[in-house]
C-alpha atoms as a PDB file:
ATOM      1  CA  UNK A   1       2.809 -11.627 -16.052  1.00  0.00           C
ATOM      2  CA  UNK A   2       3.009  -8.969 -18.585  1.00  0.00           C
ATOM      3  CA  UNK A   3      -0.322  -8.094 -18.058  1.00  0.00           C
ATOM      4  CA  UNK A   4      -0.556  -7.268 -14.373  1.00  0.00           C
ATOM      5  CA  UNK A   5      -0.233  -3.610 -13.732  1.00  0.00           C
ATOM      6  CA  UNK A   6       1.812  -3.822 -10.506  1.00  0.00           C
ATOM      7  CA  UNK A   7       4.552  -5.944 -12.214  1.00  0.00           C
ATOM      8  CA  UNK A   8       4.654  -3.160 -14.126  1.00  0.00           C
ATOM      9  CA  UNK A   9       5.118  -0.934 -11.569  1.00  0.00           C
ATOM     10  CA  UNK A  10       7.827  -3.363 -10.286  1.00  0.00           C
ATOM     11  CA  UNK A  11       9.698  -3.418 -13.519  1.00  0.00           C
ATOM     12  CA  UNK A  12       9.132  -0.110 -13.846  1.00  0.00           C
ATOM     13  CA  UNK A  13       7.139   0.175 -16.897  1.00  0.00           C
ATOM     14  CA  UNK A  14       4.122   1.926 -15.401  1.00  0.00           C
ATOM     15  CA  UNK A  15       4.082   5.118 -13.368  1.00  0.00           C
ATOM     16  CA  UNK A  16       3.624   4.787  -9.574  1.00  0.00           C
ATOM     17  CA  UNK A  17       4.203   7.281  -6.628  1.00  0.00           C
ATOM     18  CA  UNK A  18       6.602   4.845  -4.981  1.00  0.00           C
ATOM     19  CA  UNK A  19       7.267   5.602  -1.237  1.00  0.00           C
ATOM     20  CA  UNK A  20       9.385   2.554  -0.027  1.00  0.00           C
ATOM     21  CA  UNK A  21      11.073  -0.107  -2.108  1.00  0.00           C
ATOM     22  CA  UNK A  22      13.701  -3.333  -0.754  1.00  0.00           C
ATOM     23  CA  UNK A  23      14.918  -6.400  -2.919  1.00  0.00           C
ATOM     24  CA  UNK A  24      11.720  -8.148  -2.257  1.00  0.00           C
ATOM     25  CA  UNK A  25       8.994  -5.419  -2.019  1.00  0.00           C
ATOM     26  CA  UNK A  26       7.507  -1.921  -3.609  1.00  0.00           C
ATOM     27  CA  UNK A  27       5.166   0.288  -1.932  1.00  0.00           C
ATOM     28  CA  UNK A  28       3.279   3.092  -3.733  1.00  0.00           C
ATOM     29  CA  UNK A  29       0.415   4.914  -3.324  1.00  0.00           C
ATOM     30  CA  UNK A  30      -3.204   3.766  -4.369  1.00  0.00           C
ATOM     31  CA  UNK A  31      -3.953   5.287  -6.975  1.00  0.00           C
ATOM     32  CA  UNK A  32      -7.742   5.424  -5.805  1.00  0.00           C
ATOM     33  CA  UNK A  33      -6.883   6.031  -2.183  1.00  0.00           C
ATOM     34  CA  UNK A  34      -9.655   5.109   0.887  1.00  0.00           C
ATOM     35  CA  UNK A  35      -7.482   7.956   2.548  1.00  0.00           C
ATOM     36  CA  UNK A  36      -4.779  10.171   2.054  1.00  0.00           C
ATOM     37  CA  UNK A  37      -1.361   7.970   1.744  1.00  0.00           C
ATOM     38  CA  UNK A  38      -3.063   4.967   1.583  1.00  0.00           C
ATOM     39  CA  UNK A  39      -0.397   2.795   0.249  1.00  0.00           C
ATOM     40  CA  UNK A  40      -0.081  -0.578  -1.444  1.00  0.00           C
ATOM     41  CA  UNK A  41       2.479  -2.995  -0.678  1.00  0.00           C
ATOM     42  CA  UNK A  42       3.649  -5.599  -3.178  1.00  0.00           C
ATOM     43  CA  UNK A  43       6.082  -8.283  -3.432  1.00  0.00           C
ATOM     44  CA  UNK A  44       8.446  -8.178  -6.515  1.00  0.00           C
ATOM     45  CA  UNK A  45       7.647 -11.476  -7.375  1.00  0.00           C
ATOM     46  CA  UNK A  46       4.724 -11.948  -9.211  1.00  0.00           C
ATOM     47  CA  UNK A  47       1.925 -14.318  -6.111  1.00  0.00           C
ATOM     48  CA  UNK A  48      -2.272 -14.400  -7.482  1.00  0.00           C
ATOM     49  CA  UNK A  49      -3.337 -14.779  -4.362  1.00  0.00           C
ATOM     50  CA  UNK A  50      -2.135 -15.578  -0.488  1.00  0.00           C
ATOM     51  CA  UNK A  51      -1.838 -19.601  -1.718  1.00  0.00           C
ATOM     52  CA  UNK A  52       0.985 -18.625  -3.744  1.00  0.00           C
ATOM     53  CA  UNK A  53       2.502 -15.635  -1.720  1.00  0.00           C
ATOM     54  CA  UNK A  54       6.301 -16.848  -0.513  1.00  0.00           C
ATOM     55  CA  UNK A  55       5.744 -16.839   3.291  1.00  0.00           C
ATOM     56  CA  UNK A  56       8.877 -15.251   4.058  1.00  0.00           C
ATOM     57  CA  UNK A  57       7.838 -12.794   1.408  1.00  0.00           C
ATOM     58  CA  UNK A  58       4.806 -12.405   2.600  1.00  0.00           C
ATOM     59  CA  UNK A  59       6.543 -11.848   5.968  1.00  0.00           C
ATOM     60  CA  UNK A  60       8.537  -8.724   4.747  1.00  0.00           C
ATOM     61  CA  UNK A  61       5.234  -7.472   2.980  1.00  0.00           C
ATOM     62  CA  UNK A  62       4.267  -7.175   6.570  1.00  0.00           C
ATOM     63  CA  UNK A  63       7.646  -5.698   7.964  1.00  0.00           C
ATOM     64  CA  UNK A  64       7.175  -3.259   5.123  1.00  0.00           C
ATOM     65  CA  UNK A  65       4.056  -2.322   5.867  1.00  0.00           C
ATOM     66  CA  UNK A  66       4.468  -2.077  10.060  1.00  0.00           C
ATOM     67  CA  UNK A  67       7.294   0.753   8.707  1.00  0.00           C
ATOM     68  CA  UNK A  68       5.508   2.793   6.722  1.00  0.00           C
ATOM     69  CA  UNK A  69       2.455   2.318   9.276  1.00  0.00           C
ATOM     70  CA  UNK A  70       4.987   3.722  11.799  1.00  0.00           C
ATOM     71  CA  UNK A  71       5.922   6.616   9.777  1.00  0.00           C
ATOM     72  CA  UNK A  72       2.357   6.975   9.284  1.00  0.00           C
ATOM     73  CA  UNK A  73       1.431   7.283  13.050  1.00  0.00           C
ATOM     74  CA  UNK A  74       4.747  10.139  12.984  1.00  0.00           C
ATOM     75  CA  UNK A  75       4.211  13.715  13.880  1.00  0.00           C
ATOM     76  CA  UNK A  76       5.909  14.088  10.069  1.00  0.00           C
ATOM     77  CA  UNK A  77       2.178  12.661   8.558  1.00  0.00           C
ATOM     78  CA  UNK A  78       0.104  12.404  11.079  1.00  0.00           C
ATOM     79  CA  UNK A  79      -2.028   9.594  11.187  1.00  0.00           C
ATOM     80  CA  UNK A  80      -4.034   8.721  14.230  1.00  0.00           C
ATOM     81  CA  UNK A  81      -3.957   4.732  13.409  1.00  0.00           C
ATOM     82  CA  UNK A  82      -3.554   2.774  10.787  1.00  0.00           C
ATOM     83  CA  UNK A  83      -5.924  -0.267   8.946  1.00  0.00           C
ATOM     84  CA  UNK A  84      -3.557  -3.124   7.001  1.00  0.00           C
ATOM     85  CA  UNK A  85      -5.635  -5.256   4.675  1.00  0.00           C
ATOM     86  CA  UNK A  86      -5.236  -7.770   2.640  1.00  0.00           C
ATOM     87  CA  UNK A  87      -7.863  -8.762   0.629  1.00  0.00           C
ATOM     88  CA  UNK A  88      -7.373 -12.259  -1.159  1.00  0.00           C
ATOM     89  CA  UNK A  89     -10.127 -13.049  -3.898  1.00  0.00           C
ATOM     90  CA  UNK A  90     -13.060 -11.244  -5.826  1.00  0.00           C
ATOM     91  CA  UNK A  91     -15.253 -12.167  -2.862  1.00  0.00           C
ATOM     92  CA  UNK A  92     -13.041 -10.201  -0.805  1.00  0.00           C
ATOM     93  CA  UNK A  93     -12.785  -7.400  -3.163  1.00  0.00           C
ATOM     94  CA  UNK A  94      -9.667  -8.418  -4.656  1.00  0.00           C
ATOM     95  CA  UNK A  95      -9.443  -6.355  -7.974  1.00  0.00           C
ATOM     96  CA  UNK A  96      -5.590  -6.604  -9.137  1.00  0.00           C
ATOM     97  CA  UNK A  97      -4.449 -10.309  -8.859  1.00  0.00           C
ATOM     98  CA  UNK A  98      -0.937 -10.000  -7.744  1.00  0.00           C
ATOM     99  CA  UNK A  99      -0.966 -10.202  -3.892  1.00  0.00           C
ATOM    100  CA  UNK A 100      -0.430  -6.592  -2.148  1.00  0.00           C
ATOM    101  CA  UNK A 101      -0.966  -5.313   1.270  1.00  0.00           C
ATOM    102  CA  UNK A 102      -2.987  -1.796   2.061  1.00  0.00           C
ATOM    103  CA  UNK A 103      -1.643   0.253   4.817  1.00  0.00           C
ATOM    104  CA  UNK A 104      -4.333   2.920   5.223  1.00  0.00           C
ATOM    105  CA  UNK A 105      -3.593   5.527   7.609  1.00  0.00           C
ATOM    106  CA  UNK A 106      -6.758   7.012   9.862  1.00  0.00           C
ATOM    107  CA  UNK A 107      -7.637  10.330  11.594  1.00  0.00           C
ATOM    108  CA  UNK A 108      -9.604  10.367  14.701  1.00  0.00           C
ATOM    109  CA  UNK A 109     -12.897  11.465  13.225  1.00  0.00           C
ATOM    110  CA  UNK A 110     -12.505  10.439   9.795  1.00  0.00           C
ATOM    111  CA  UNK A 111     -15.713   8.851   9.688  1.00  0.00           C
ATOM    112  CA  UNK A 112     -14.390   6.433   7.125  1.00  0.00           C
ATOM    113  CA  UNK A 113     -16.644   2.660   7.306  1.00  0.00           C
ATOM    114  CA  UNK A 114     -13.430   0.649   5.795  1.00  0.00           C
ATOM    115  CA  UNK A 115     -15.549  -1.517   3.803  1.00  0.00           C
ATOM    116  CA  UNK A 116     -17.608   0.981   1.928  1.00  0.00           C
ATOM    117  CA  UNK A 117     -14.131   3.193   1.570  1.00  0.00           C
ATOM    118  CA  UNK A 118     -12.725   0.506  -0.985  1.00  0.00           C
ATOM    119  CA  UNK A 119     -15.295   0.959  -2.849  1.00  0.00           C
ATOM    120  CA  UNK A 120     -15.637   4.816  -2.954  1.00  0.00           C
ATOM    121  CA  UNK A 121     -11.931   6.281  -3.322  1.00  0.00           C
ATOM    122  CA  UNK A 122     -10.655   9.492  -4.899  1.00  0.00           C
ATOM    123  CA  UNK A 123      -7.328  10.480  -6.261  1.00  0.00           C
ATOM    124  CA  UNK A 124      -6.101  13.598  -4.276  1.00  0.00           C
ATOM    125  CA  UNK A 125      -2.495  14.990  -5.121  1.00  0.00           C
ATOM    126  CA  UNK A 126      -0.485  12.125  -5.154  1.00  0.00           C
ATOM    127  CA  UNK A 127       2.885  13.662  -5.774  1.00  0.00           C
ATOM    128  CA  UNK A 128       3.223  15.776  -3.042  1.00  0.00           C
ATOM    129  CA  UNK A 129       1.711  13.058  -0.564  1.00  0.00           C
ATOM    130  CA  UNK A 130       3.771  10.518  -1.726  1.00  0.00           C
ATOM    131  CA  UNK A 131       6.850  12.890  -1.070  1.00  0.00           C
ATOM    132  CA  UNK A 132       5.882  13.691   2.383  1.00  0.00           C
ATOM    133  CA  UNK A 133       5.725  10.128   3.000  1.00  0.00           C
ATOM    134  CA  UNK A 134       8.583   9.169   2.109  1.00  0.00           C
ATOM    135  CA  UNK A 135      10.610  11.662   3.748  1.00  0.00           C
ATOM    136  CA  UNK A 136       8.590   9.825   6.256  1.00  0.00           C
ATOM    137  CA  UNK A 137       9.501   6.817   5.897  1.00  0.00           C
ATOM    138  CA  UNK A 138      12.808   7.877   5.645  1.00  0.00           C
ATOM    139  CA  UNK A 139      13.388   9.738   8.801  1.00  0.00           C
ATOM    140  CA  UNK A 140      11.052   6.509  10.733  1.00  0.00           C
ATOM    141  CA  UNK A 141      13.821   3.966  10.722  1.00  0.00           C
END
């Protein structure tokens, strides 16, 4: 798949603000975030779509995710709750074809509608948000 940008992030080809990263997964942050640390994860493998996702990949997708979700919800970042999606074809807004999961962390009062957040997202300063979350993730084990 030498075309899809997150097996480039995998192999390492393409820049990403990695935060967590196993034998069988990568998370990063979105590089269009819904919020701030709202973080993708992937399997190394490249799956389209759920029909092809490993199920005992797809179950460490999750495991990944419920960690960083955790260090999330820490006093070290803050969140309030967190939203894991997976959206699985165009009609769900699927726009990168390589199954991924997003862990988006929330803020009581936010005021973010979920939906209409993936389609309005903004940048922010990934490097020093993807640092604090790792150290994060790190000290959530």
């Amino acid at each position: 798949m030498s075309e899809c940008i997150f097996c480039a992030i995998v192999a390492g080809t393409s820049p990403a603000h990695v935060v967590y990263a196993d034998d069988d997964v990568v998370a990063f942050l979105d590089r269009s975030p819904v919020t701030r640390g709202h973080t993708l994860v992937v399997p190394r493998r490249h799956s389209s779509r759920l029909a092809d996702l490993d199920p005992e990949v797809g179950g460490r997708m999750f495991a990944a995710g419920a960690r960083i979700a955790g260090a999330m919800s820490s006093p070290g970042f803050g969140a309030d709750g967190v939203n894991l999606a997976m959206n699985d074809g165009r009609a769900a807004f699927q726009t990168v074809f390589h199954s991924h999961l997003h862990v988006v962390p929330r803020r009581t009062g936010d005021r973010v509608s979920f939906v209409k957040g993936l389609l309005s997202r903004r940048s922010g300063d990934l490097d020093s948000v993807a640092a604090e979350l790792r150290a994060a993730v790190e000290a959530h084990r």
